[in-house]
N, C-alpha and C. Protein backbone atom coordinates (compact mmCIF):
# COMPACT_ATOMS: atom_id res chain seq x y z
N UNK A 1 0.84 -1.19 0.00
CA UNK A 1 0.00 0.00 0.00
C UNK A 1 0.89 1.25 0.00
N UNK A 2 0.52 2.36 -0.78
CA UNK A 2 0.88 4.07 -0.80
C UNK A 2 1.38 4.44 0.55
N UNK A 3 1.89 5.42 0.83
CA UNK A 3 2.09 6.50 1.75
C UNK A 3 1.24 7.07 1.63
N UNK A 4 0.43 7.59 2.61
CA UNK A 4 -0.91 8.59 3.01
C UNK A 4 -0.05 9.65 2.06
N UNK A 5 -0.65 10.45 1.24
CA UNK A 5 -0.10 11.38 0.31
C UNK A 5 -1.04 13.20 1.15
N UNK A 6 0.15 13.63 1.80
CA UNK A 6 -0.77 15.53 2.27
C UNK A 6 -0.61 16.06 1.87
N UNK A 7 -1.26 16.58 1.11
CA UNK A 7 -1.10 18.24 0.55
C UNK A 7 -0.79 19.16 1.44
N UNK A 8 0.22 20.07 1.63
CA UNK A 8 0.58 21.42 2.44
C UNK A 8 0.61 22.15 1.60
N UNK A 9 -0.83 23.66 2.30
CA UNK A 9 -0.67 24.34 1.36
C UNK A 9 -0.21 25.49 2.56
N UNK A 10 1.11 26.25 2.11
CA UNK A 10 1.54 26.96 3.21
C UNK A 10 2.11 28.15 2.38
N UNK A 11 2.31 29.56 2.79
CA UNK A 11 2.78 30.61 2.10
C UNK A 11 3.96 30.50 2.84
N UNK A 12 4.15 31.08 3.79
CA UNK A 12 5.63 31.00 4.52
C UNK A 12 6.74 29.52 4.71
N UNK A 13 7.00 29.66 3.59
CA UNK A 13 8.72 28.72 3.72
C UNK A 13 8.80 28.14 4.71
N UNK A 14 8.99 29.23 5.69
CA UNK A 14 9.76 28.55 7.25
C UNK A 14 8.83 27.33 8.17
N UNK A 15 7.76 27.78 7.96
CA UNK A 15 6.58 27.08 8.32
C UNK A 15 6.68 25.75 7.57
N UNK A 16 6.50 26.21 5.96
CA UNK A 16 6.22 25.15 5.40
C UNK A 16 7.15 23.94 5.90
N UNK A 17 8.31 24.27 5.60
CA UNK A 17 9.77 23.32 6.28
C UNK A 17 9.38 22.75 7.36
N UNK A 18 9.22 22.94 7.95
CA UNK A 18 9.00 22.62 9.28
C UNK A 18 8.16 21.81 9.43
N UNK A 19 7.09 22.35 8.82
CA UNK A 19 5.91 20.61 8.69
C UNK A 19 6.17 19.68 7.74
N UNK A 20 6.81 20.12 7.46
CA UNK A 20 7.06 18.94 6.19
C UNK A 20 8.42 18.31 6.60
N UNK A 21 8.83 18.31 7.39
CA UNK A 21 9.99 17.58 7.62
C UNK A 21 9.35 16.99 8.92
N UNK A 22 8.68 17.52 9.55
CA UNK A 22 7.59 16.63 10.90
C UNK A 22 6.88 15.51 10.25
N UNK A 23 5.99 16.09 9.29
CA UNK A 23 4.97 14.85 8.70
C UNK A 23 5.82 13.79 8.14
N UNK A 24 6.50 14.26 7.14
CA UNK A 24 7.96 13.17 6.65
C UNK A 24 8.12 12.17 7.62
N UNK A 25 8.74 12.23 8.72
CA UNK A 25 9.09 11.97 10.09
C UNK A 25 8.60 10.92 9.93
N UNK A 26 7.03 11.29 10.15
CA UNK A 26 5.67 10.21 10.70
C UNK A 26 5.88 9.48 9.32
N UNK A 27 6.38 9.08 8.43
CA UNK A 27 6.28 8.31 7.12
C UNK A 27 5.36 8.98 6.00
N UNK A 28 4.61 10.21 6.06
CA UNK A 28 3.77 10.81 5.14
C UNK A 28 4.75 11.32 3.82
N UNK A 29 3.70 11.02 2.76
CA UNK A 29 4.67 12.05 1.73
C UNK A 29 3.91 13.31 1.40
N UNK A 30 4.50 14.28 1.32
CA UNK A 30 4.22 15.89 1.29
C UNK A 30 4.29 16.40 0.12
N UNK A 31 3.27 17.07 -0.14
CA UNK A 31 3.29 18.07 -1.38
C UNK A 31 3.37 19.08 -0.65
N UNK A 32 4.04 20.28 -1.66
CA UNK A 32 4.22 21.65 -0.96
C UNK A 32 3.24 22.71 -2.07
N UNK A 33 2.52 23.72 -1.52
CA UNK A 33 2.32 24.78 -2.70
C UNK A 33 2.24 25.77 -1.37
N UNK A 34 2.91 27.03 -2.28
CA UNK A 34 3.15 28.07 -1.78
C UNK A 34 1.34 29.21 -1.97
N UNK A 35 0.80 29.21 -2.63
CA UNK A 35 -0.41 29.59 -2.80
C UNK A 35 -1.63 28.99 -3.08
N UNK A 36 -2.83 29.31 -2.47
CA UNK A 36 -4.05 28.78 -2.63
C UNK A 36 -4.38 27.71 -4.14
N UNK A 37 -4.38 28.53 -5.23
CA UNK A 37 -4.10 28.56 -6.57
C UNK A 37 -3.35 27.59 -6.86
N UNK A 38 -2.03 27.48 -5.83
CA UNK A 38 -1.02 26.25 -6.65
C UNK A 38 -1.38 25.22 -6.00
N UNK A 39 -2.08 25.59 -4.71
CA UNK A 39 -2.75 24.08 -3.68
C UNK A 39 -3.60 23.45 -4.89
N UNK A 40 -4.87 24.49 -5.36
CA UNK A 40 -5.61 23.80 -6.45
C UNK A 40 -5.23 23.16 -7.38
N UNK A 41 -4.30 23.57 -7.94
CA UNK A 41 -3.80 22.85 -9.00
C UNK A 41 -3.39 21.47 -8.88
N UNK A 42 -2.78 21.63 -7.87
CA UNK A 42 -1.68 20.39 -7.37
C UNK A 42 -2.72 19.07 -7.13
N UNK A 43 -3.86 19.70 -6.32
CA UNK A 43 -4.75 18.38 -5.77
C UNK A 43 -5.64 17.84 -7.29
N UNK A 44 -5.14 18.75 -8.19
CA UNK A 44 -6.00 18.29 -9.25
C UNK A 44 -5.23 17.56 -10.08
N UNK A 45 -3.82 17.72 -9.98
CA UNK A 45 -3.23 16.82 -10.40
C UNK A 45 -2.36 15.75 -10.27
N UNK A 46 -2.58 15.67 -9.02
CA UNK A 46 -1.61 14.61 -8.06
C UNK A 46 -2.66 14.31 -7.38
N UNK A 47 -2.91 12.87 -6.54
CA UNK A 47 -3.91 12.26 -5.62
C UNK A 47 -3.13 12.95 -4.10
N UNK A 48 -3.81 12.94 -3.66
CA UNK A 48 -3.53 12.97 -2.06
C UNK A 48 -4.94 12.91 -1.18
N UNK A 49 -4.83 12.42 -0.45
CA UNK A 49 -5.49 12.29 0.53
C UNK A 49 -6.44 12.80 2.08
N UNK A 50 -4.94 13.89 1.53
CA UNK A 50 -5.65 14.96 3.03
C UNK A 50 -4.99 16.08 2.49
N UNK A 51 -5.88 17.50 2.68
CA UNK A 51 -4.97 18.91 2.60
C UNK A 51 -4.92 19.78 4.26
N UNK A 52 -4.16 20.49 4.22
CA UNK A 52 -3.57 21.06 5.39
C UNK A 52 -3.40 22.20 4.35
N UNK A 53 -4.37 23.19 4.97
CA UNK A 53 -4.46 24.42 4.26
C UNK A 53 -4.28 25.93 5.23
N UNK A 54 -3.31 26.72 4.86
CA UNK A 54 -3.44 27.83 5.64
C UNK A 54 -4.69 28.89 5.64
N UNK A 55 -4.82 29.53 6.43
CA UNK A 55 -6.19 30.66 6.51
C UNK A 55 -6.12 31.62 5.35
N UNK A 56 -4.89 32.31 5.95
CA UNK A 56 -4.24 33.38 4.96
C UNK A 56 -3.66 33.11 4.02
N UNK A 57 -3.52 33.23 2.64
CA UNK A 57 -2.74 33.00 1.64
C UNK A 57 -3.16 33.85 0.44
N UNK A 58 -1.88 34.16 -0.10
CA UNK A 58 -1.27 35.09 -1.26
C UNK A 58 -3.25 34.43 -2.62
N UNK A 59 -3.13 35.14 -2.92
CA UNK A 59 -4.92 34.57 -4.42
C UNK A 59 -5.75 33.74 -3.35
N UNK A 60 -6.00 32.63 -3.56
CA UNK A 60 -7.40 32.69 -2.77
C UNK A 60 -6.63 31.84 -1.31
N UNK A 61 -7.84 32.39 -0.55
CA UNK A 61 -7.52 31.98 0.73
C UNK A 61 -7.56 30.67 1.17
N UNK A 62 -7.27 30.64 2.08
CA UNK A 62 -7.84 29.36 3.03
C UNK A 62 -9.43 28.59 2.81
N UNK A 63 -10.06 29.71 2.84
CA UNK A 63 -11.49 29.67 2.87
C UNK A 63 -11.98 29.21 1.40
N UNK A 64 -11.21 30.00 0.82
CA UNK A 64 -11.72 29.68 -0.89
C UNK A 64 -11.43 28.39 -1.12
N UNK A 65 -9.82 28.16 -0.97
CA UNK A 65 -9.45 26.81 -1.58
C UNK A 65 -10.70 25.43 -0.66
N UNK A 66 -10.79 25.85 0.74
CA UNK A 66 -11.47 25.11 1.37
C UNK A 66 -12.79 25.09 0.39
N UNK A 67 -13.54 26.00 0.11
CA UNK A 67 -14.87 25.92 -0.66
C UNK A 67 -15.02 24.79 -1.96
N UNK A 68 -13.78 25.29 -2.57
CA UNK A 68 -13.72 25.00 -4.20
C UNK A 68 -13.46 23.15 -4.24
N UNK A 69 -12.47 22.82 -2.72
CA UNK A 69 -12.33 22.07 -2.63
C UNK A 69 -13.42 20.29 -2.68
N UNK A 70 -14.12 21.21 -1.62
CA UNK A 70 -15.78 20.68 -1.21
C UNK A 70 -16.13 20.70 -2.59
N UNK A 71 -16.38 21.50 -3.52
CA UNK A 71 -17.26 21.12 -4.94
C UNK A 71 -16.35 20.54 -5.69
N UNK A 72 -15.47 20.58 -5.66
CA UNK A 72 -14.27 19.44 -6.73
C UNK A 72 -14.50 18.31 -6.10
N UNK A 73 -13.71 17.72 -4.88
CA UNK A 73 -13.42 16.47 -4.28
C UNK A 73 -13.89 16.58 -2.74
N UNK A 74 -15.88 16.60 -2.49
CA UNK A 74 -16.17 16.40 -1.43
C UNK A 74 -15.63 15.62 -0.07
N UNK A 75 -14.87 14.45 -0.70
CA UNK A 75 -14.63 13.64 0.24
C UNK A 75 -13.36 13.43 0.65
N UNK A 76 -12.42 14.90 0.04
CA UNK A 76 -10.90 14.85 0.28
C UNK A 76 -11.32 16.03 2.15
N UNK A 77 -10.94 15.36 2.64
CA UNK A 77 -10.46 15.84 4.28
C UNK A 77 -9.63 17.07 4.13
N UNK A 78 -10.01 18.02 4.40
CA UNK A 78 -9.35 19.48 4.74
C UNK A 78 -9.33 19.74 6.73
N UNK A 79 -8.03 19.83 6.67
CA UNK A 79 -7.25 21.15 7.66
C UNK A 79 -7.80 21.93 7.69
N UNK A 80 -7.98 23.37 8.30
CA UNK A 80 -7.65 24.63 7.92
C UNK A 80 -6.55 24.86 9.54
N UNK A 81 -5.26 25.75 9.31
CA UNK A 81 -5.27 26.08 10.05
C UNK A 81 -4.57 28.08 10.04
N UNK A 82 -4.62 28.70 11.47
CA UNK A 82 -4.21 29.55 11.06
C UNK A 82 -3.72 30.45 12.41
N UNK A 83 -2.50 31.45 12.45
CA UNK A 83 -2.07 32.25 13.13
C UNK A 83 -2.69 32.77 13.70
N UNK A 84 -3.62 33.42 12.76
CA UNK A 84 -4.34 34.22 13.83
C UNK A 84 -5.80 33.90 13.88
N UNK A 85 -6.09 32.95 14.81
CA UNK A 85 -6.98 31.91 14.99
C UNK A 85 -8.23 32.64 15.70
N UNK A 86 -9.30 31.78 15.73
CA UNK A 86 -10.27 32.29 16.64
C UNK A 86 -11.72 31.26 16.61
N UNK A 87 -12.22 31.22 17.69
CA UNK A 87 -13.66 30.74 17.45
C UNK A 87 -14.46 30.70 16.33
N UNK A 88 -14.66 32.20 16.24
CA UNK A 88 -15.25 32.26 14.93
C UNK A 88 -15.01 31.78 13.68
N UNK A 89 -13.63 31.75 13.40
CA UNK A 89 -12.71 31.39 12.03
C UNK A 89 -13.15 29.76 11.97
N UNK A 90 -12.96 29.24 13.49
CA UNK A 90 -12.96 27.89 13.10
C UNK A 90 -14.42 27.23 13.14
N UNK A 91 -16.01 28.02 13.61
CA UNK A 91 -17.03 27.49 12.93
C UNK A 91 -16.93 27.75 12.03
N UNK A 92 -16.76 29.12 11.31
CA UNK A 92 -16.68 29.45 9.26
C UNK A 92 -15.99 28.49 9.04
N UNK A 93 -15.11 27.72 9.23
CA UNK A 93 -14.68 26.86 8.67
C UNK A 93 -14.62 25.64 8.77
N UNK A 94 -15.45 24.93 9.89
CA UNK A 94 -16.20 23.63 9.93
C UNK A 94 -17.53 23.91 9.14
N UNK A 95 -18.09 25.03 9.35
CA UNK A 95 -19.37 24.96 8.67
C UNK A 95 -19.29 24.96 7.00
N UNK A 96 -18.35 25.48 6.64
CA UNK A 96 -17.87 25.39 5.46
C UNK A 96 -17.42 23.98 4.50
N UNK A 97 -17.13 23.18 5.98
CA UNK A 97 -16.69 21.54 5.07
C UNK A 97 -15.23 21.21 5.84
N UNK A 98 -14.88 21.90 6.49
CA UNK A 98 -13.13 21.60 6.90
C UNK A 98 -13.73 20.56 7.97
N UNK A 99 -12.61 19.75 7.85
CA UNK A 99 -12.61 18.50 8.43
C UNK A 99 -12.24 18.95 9.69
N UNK A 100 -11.42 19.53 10.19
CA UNK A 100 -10.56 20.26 11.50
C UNK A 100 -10.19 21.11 11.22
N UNK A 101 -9.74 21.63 12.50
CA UNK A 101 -9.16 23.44 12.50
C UNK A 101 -8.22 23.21 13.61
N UNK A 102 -7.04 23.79 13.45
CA UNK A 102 -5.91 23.53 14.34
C UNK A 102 -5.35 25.39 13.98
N UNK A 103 -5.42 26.01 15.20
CA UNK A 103 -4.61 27.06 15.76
C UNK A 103 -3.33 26.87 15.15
N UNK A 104 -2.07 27.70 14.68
CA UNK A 104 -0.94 27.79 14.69
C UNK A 104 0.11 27.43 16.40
N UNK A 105 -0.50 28.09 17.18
CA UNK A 105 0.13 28.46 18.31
C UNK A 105 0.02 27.14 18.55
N UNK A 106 -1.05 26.26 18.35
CA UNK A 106 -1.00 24.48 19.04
C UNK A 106 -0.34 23.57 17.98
N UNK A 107 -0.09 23.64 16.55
CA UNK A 107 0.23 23.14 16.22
C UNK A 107 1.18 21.77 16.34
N UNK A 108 2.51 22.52 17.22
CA UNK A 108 3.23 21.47 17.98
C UNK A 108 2.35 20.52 18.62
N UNK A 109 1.26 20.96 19.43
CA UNK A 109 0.72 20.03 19.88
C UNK A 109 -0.53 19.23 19.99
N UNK A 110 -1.06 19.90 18.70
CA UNK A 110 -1.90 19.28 18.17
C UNK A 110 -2.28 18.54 16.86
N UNK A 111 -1.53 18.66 16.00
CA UNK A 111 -1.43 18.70 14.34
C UNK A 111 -1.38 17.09 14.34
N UNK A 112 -0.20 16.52 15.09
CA UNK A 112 -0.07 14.96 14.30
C UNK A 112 -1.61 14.10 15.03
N UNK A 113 -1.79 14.39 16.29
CA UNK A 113 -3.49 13.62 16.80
C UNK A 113 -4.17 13.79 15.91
N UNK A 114 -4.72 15.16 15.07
CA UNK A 114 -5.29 15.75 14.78
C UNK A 114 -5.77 14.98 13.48
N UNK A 115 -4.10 14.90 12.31
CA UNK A 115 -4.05 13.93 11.63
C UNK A 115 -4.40 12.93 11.52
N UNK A 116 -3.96 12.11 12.65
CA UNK A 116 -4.18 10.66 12.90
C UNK A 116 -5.87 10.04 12.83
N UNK A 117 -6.14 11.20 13.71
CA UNK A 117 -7.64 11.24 14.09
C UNK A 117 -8.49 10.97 12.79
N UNK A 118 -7.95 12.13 11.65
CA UNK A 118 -8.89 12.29 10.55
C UNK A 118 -8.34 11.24 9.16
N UNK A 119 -7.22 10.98 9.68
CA UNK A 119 -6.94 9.75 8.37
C UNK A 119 -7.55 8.87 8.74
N UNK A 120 -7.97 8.33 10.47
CA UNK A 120 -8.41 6.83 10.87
C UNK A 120 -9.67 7.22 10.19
N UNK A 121 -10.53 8.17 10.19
CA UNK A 121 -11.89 8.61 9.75
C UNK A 121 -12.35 8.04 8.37
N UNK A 122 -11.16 9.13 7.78
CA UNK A 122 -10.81 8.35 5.82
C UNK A 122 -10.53 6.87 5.43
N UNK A 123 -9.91 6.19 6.60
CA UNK A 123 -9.75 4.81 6.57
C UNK A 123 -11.05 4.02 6.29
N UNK A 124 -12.20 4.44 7.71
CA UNK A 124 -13.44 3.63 8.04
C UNK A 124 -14.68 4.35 6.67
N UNK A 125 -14.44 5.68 6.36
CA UNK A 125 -14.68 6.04 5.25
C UNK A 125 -14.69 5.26 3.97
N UNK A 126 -13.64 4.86 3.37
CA UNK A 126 -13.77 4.65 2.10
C UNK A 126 -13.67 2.94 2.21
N UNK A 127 -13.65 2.58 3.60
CA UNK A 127 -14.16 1.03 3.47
C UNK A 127 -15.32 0.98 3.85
N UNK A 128 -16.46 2.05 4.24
CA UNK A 128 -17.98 2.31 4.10
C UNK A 128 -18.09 1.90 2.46
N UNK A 129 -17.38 2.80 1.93
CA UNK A 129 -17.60 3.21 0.31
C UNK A 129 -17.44 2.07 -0.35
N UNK A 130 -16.84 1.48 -0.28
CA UNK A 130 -16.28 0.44 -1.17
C UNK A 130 -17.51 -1.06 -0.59
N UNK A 131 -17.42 -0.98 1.11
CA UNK A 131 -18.90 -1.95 0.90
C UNK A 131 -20.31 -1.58 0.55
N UNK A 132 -20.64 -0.27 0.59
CA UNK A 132 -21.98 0.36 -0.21
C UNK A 132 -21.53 0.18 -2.05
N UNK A 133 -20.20 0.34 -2.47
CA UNK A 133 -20.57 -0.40 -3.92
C UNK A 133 -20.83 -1.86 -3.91
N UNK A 134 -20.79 -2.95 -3.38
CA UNK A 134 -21.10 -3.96 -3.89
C UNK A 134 -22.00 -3.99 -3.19
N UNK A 135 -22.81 -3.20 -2.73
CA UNK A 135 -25.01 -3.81 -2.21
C UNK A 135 -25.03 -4.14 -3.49
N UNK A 136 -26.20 -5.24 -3.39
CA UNK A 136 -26.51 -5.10 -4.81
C UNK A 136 -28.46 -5.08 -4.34
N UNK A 137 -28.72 -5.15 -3.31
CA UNK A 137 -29.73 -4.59 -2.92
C UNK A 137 -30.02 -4.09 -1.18
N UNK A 138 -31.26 -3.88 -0.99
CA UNK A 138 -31.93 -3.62 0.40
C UNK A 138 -32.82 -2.76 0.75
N UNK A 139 -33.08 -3.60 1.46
CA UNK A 139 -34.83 -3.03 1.91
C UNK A 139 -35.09 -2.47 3.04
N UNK A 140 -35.71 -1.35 3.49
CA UNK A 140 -35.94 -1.00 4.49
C UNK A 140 -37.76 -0.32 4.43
N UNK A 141 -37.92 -0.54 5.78
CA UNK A 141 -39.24 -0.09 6.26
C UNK A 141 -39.29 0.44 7.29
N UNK A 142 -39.89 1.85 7.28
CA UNK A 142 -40.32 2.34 8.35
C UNK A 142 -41.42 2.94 8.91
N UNK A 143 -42.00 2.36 10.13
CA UNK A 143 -43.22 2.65 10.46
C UNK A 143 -43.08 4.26 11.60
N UNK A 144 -43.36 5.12 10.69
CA UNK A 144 -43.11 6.05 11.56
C UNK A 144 -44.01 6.71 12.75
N UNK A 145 -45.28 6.38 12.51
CA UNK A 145 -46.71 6.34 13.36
C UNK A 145 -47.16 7.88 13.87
N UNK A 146 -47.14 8.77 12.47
CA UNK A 146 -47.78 9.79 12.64
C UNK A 146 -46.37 11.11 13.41
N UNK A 147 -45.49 10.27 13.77
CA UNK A 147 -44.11 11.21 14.22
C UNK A 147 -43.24 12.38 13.58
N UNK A 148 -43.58 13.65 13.26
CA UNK A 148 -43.38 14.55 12.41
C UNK A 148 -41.64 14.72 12.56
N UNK A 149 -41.21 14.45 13.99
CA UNK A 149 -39.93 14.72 14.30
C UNK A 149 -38.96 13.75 13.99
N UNK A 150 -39.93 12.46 13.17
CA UNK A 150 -38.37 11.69 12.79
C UNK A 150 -38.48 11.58 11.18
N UNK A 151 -39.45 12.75 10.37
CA UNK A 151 -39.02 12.84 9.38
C UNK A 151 -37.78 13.01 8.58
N UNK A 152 -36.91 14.67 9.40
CA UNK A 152 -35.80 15.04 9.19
C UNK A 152 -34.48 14.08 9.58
N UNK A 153 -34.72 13.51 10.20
CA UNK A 153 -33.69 12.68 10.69
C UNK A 153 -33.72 11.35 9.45
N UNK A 154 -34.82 10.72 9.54
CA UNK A 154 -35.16 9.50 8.32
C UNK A 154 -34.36 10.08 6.60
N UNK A 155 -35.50 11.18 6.62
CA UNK A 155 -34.32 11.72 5.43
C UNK A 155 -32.91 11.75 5.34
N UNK A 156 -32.31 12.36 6.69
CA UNK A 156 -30.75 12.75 6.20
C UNK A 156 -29.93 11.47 6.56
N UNK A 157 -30.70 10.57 6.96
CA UNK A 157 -30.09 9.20 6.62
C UNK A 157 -29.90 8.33 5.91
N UNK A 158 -31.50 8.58 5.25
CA UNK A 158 -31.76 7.95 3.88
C UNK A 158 -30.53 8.54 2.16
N UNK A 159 -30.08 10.23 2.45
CA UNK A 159 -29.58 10.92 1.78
C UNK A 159 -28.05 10.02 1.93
N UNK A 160 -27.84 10.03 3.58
CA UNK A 160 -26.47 9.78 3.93
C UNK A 160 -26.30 8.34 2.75
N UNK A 161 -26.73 7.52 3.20
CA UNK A 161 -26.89 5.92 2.53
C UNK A 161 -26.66 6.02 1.46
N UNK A 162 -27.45 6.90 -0.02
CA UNK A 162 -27.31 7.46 -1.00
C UNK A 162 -25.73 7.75 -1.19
């Protein structure tokens, strides 16, 4: 089997180095792009598996590449992380589709769990995926008995399954 393949998309060099000789470490192989723009490119033309995207960056941001990402390759796992961090930044950017949000200042001590956490995810993920392609049927029934409140829920399960 591959090396988990990460995209780092980082503007600052010094930074970038630095994680990328950490993740290395852990056995990962690293892509580097210095801008939003070259992150895009890159994931479009190389596979990888997970991106680690900065907030701030030189053409589109953090936020953008995070967006564009979600409508290209829903099910590629995004990072976001960023210096100058905050509550707010990091619902905009779970609500947005980012898989996690990791502060700069924690990085040291949060980034490789963080990882670990969301590759084991991608693991149980795409061996969901791979046994939902070979159903080759199934049936379900539900008696819901007039219960208005387990419509929404029935649906976004029924969607999930889909």
């Amino acid at each position: 089997m591959s090396a988990t393949t990460i995209l780092l998309i980082e503007d600052d060099a010094r930074i970038a180095g630095e994680l990328r000789r950490v993740l290395e470490s852990e056995g990962w192989k690293i892509l580097v792009a210095e801008s939003g723009e070259a992150g895009l490119a890159q994931s479009r033309e190389k596979r990888c598996d997970l991106v680690i995207t900065d907030f701030r960056l030189p053409g589109a941001s953090g936020m953008e590449v995070l967006k564009r990402l979600q409508t290209a390759q829903p099910r590629l796992p995004v990072i976001l992380m960023t210096a100058h961090g905050s509550e707010e930044i990091a619902v905009l950017a779970l609500r947005a589709g980012a898989t996690n949000y990791v502060p700069k200042k924690a990085l040291a001590r949060e980034l490789l769990t963080t990882l670990d956490s969301v590759l084991a995810m991608g693991v149980v993920d795409r061996r969901r995926q791979r046994l939902l392609a070979s159903l080759e049927s199934r049936r379900s029934s539900y008696l819901l008995e007039n219960d208005g409140e387990l419509i929404a829920p029935l649906i976004a399960m029924l969607q999930e399954d889909l």
